[in-house]
Protein backbone atom coordinates (compact mmCIF):
# COMPACT_ATOMS: atom_id res chain seq x y z
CA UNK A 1 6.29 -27.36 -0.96
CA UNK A 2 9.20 -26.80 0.83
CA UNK A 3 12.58 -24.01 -0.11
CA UNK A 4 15.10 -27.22 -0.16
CA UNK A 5 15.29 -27.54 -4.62
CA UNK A 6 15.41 -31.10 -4.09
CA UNK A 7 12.41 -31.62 -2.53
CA UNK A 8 10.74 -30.06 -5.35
CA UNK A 9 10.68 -32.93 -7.90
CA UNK A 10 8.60 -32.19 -11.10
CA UNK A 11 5.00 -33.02 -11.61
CA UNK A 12 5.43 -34.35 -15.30
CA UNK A 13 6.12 -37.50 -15.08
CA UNK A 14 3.68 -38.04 -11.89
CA UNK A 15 0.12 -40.17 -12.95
CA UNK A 16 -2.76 -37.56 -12.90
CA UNK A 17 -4.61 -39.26 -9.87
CA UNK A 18 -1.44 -37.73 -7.74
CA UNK A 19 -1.78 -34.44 -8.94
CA UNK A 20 -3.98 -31.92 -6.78
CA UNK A 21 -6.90 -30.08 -8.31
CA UNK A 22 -6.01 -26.83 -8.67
CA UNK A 23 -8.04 -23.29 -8.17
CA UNK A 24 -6.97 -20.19 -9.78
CA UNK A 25 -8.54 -17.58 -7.61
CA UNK A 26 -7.31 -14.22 -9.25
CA UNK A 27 -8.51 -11.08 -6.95
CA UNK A 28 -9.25 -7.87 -8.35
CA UNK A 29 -8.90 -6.21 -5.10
CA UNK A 30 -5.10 -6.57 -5.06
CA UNK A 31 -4.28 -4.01 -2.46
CA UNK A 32 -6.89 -5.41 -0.33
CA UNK A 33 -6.04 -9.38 -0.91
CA UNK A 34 -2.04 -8.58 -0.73
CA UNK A 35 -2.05 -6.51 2.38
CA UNK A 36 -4.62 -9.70 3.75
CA UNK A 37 -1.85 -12.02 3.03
CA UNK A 38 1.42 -10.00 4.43
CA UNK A 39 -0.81 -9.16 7.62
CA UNK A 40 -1.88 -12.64 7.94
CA UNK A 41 -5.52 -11.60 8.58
CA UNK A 42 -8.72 -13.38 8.45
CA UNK A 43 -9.59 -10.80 5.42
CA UNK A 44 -7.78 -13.08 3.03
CA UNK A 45 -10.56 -14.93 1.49
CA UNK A 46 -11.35 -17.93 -0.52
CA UNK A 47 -14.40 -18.98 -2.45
CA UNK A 48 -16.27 -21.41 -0.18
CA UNK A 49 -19.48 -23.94 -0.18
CA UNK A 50 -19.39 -27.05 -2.53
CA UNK A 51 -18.37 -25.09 -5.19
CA UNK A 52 -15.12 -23.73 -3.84
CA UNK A 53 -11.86 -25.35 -2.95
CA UNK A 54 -11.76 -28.58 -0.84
CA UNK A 55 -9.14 -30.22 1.16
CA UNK A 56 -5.96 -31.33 -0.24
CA UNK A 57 -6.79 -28.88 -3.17
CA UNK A 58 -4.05 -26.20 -3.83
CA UNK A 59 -5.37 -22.88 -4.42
CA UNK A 60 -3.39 -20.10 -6.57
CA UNK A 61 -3.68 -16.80 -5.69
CA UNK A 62 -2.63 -13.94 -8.24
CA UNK A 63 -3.08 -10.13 -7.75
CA UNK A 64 -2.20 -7.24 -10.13
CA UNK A 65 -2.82 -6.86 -13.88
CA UNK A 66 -0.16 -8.83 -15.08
CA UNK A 67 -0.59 -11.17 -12.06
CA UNK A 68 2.00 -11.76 -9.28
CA UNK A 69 1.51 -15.20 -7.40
CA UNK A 70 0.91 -13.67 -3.85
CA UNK A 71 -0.18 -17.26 -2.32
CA UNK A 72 -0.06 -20.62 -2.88
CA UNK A 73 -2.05 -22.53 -0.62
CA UNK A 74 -3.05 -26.26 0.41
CA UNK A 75 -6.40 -26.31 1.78
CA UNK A 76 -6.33 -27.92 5.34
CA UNK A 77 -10.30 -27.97 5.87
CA UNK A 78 -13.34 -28.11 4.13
CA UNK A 79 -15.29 -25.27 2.93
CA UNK A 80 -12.55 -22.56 2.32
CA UNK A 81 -12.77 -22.07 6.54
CA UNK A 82 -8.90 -22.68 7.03
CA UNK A 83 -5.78 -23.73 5.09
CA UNK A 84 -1.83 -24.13 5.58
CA UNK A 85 -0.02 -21.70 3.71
CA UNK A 86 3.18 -22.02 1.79
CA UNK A 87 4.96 -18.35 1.74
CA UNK A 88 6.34 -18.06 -2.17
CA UNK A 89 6.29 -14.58 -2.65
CA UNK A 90 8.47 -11.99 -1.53
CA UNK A 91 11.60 -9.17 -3.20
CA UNK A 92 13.87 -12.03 -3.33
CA UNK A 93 11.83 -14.89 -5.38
CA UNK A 94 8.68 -12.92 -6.59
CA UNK A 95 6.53 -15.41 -9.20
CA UNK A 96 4.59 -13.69 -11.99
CA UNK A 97 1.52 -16.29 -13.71
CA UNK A 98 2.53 -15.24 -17.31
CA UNK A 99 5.74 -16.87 -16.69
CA UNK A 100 4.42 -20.07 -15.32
CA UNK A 101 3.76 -21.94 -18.66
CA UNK A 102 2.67 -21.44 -22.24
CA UNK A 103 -1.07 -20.41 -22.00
CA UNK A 104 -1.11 -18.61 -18.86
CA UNK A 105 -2.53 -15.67 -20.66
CA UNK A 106 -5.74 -17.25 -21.34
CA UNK A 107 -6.30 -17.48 -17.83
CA UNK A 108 -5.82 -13.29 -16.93
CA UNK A 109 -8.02 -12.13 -14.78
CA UNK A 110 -10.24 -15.32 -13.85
CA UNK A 111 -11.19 -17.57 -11.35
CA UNK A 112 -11.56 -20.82 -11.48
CA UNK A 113 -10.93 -24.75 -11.49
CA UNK A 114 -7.73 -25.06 -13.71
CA UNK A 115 -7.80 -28.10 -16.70
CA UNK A 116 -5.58 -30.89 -15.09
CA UNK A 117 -2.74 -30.93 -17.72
CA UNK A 118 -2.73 -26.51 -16.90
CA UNK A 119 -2.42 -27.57 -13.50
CA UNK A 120 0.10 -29.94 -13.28
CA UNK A 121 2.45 -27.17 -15.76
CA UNK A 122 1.35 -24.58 -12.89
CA UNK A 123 3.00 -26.31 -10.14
CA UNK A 124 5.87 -27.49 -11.97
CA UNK A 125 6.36 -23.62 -13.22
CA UNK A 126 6.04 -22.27 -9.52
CA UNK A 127 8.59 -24.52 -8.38
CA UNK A 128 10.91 -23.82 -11.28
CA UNK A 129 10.29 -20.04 -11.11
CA UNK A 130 10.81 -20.91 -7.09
CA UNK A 131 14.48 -22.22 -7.51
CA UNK A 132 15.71 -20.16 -10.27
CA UNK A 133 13.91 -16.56 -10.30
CA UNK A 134 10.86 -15.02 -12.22
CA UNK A 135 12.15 -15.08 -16.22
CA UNK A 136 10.83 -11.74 -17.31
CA UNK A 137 10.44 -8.21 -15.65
CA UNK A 138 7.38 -6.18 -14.64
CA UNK A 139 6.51 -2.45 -15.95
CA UNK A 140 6.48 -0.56 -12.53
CA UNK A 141 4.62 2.28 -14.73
CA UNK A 142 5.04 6.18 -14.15
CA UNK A 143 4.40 7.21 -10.29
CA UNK A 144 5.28 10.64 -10.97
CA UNK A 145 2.21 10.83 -13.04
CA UNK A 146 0.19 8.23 -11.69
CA UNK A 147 -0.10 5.51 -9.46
CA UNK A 148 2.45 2.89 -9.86
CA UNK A 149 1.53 -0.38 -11.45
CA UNK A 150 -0.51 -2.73 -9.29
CA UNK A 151 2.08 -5.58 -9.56
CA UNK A 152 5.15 -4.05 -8.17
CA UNK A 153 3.05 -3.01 -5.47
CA UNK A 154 1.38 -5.40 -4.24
CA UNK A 155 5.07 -7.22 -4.29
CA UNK A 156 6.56 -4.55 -1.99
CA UNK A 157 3.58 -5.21 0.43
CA UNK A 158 3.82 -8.83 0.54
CA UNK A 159 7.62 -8.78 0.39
CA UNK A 160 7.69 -6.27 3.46
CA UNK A 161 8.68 -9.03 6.08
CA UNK A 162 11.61 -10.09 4.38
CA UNK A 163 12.76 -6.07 4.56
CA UNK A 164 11.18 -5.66 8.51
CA UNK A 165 11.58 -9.57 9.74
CA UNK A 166 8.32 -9.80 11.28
CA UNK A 167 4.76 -9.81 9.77
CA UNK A 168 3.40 -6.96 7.72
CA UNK A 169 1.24 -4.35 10.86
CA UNK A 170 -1.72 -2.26 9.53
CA UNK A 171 0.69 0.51 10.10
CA UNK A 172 3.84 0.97 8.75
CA UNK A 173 6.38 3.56 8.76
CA UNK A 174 6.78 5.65 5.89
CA UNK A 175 10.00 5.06 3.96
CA UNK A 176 10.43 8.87 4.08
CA UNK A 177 10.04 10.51 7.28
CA UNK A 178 9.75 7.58 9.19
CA UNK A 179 5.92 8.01 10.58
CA UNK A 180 3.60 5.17 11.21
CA UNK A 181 0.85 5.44 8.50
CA UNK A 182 -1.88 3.02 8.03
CA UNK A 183 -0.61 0.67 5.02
CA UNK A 184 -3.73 1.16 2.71
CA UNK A 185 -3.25 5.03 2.31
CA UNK A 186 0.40 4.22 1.39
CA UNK A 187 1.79 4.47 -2.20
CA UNK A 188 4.16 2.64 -3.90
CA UNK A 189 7.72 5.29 -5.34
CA UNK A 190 9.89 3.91 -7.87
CA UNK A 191 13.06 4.99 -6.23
CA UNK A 192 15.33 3.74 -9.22
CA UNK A 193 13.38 5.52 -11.91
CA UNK A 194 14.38 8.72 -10.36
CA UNK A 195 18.32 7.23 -10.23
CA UNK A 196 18.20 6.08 -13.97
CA UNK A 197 15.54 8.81 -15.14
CA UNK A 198 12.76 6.16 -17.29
CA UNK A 199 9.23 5.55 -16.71
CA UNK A 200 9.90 1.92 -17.11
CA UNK A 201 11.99 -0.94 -15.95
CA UNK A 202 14.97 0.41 -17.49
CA UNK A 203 16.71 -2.92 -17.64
CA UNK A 204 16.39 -3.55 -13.72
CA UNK A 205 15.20 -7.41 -13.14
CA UNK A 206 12.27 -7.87 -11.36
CA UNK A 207 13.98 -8.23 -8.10
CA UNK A 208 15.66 -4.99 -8.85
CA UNK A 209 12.49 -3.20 -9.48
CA UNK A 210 11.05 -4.46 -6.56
CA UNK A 211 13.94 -3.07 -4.49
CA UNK A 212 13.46 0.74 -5.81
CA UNK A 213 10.18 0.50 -4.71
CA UNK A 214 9.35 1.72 -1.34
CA UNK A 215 6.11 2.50 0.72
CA UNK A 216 5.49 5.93 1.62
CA UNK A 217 2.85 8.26 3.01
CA UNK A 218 0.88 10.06 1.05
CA UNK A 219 2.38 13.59 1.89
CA UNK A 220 5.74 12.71 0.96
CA UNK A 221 4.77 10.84 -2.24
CA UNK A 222 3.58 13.99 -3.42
CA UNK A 223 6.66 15.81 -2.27
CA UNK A 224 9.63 13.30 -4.50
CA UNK A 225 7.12 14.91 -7.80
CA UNK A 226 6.81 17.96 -9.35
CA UNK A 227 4.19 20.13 -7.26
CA UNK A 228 3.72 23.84 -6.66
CA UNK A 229 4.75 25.85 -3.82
CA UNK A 230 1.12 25.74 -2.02
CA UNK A 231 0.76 22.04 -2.34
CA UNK A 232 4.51 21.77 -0.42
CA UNK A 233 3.34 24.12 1.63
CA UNK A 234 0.33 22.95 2.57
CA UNK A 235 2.58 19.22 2.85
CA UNK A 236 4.93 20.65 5.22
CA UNK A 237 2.55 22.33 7.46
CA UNK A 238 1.43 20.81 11.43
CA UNK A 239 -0.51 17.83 11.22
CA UNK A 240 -4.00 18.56 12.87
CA UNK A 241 -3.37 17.03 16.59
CA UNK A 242 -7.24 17.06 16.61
CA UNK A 243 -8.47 15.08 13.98
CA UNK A 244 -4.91 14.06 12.28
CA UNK A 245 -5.75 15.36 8.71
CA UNK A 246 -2.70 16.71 6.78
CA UNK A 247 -2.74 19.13 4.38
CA UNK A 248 -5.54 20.83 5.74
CA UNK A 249 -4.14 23.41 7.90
CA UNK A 250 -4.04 27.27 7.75
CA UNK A 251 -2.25 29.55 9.42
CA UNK A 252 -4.19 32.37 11.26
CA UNK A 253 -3.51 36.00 11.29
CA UNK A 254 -4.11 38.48 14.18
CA UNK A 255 -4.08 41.85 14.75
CA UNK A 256 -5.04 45.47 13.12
CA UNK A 257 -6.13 44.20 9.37
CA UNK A 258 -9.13 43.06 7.83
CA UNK A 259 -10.34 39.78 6.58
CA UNK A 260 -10.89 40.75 2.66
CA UNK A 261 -7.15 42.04 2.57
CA UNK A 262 -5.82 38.97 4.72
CA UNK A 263 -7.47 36.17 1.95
CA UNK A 264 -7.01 38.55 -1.01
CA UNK A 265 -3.27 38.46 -0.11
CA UNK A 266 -2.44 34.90 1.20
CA UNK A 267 -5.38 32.82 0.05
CA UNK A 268 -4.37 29.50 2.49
CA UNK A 269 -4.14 31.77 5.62
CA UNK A 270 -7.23 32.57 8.01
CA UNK A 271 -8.03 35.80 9.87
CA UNK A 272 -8.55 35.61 13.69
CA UNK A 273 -9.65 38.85 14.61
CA UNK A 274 -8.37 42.19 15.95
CA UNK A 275 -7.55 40.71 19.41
CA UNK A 276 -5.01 38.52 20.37
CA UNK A 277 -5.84 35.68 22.95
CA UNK A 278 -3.59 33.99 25.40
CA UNK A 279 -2.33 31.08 24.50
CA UNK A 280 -2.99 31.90 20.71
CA UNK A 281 -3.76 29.82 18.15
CA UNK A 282 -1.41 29.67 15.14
CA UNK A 283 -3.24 27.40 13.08
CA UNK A 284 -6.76 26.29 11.88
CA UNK A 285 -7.84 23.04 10.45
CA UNK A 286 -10.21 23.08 8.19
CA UNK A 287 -11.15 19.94 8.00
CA UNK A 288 -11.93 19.45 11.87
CA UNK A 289 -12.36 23.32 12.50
CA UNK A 290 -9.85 23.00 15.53
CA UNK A 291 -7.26 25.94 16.28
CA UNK A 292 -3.87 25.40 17.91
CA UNK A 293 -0.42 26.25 18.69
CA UNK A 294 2.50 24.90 17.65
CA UNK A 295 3.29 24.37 21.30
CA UNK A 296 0.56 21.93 21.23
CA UNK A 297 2.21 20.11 18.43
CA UNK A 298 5.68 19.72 20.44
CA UNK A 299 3.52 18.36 23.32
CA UNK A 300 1.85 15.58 21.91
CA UNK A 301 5.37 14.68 20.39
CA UNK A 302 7.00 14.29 23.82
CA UNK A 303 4.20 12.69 25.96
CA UNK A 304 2.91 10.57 23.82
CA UNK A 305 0.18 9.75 25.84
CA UNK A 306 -3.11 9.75 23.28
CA UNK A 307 -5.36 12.78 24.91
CA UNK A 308 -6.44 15.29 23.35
CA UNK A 309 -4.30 18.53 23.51
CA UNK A 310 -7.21 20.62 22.45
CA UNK A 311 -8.48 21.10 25.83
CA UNK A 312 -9.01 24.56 26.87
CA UNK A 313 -8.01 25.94 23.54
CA UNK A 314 -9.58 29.53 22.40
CA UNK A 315 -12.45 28.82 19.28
CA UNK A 316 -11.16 30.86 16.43
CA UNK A 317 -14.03 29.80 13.47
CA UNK A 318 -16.82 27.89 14.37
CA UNK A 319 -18.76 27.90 10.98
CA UNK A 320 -16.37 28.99 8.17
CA UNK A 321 -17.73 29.84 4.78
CA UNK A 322 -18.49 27.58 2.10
CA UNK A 323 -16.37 29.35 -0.23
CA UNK A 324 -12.90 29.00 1.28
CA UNK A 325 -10.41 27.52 -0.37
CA UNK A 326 -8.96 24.43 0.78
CA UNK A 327 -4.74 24.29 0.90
């Protein structure tokens, strides 16, 4: 299949011996399959052995719950070990399989050889849905409350090249602050149901849905929802230059005080003690147990160079108790 419409002639009137077999091969690890397919990685699977697609058979491949068509390919070799692949997916032609043909429904959620009069509509509906646009539009669901709908985002991941113009990397940078996060901790935020204030599509076309969706990091997901002050605080605070955990850090408190009134007060802080060492440590991670200074932080920023800035920092806890609260 090529983009030019009138190389796309319609598989209706064609006899049935020039029609390719068909696989439907629906995944139900989307976020796994579509971040396969935009990365272009050897991850992206198909079934193999006798059983599995051959050469010169197309295989579908559909992701989500209502099913977006995130590959159609023509298998190149035997056994499912290599295939050329035809790009139809993408913010500006997306493909869902309920619009395909009449009866696509029955076919939600399986895998499978498809009949060859199903297959023949299934091509002809890809190319139509190819040249004119998907006909209906997808619930993105309620990310404020929940993770957004499985469709929509497994079409912002495979649709990421046309946004970036190169190939999908297992990092990306977060919509929001612009940091390099790996692409399977990233969620999916309906921009445009914050504009137009619905839960739903609101109206939007699928392209427009897909639009107001963007990938962001996990930290400032949680920051575009309603949160309390601890969680944003706990958000906004250093990322551990140690291990790189966020949301784990605590500030530390030194001087003439005890412990008990320190957590009894400020819960997400730590105590350090009565003396104060040089350098000191502002914060404590309490996921890696490291302590260190903001200085640290501004370091690591500026050389860039991937060593550890912990060296020759001052312990603060080396065994913290079971019972303290996380931020």
């Amino acid at each position: 299949m090529t983009r030019e419409n009138e190389t796309l002639p319609s598989l209706s009137a064609m006899p049935a011996w020039l029609v390719p077999s068909v696989y439907l091969h629906w995944s139900a690890e989307w976020l796994r399959e579509s971040i396969a397919i935009a990365t272009r990685s050897r991850e992206h699977s198909l079934p193999g052995g006798n059983d599995g697609p051959q050469r010169g058979d197309v295989v579908v491949t559909v992701l989500g719950d209502a099913g977006v068509v995130a590959a159609v390919e023509l298998m190149g070799a035997t056994e499912g070990e290599s295939w050329v692949t035809d790009d139809l997916f993408g913010p500006d032609r997306p493909i869902v399989w309920a619009d395909l043909f009449d009866g696509a429904d029955n076919y939600t959620g399986s895998s499978g050889w498809l009949p060859a009069e199903h297959a023949r509509l299934v091509l002809d509906g890809i190319a139509d849905q190819f040249r004119t646009g998907p006909v209906h539009t997808l619930d993105p669901g309620d990310c404020g409350t929940s993770k957004t709908a499985p469709d929509v985002h497994a079409l912002r991941i495979l649709g990421h090249r046309a946004v970036t113009g190169w190939a999908m990397r297992r990092e990306e940078r977060c919509a929001s602050c612009e940091r390099f996060v790996d692409v399977q901790q990233m969620h999916a935020h309906d921009d445009g149901a914050v504009r137009l204030g619905t839960t739903t599509a609101g109206g939007r076309t699928l392209e427009q849905v897909v639009r107001d969706v963007h990938l962001l990091c996990e930290p400032c997901h949680d920051l575009m929802h309603a949160h309390t002050v601890a969680a944003q605080r706990a958000r906004m605070r250093p990322q551990c230059p140690g291990c790189g955990a966020r949301g784990k850090t605590k500030r530390v408190v030194w001087g003439m005080t005890f412990q008990d009134d320190v957590m009894n007060a400020e819960p997400d802080v730590v105590y350090g003690g009565f003396e104060v060492p040089v350098p000191t440590p502002e914060w404590y991670c309490t996921s890696c147990h490291a302590n260190f200074a903001s200085a640290v932080i501004a370091s690591r920023a500026l050389t860039a160079t991937g060593s550890s800035p912990m060296t020759g920092a001052t312990p603060l806890v080396t065994d913290p108790p079971e019972s303290e609260p996380l931020a």
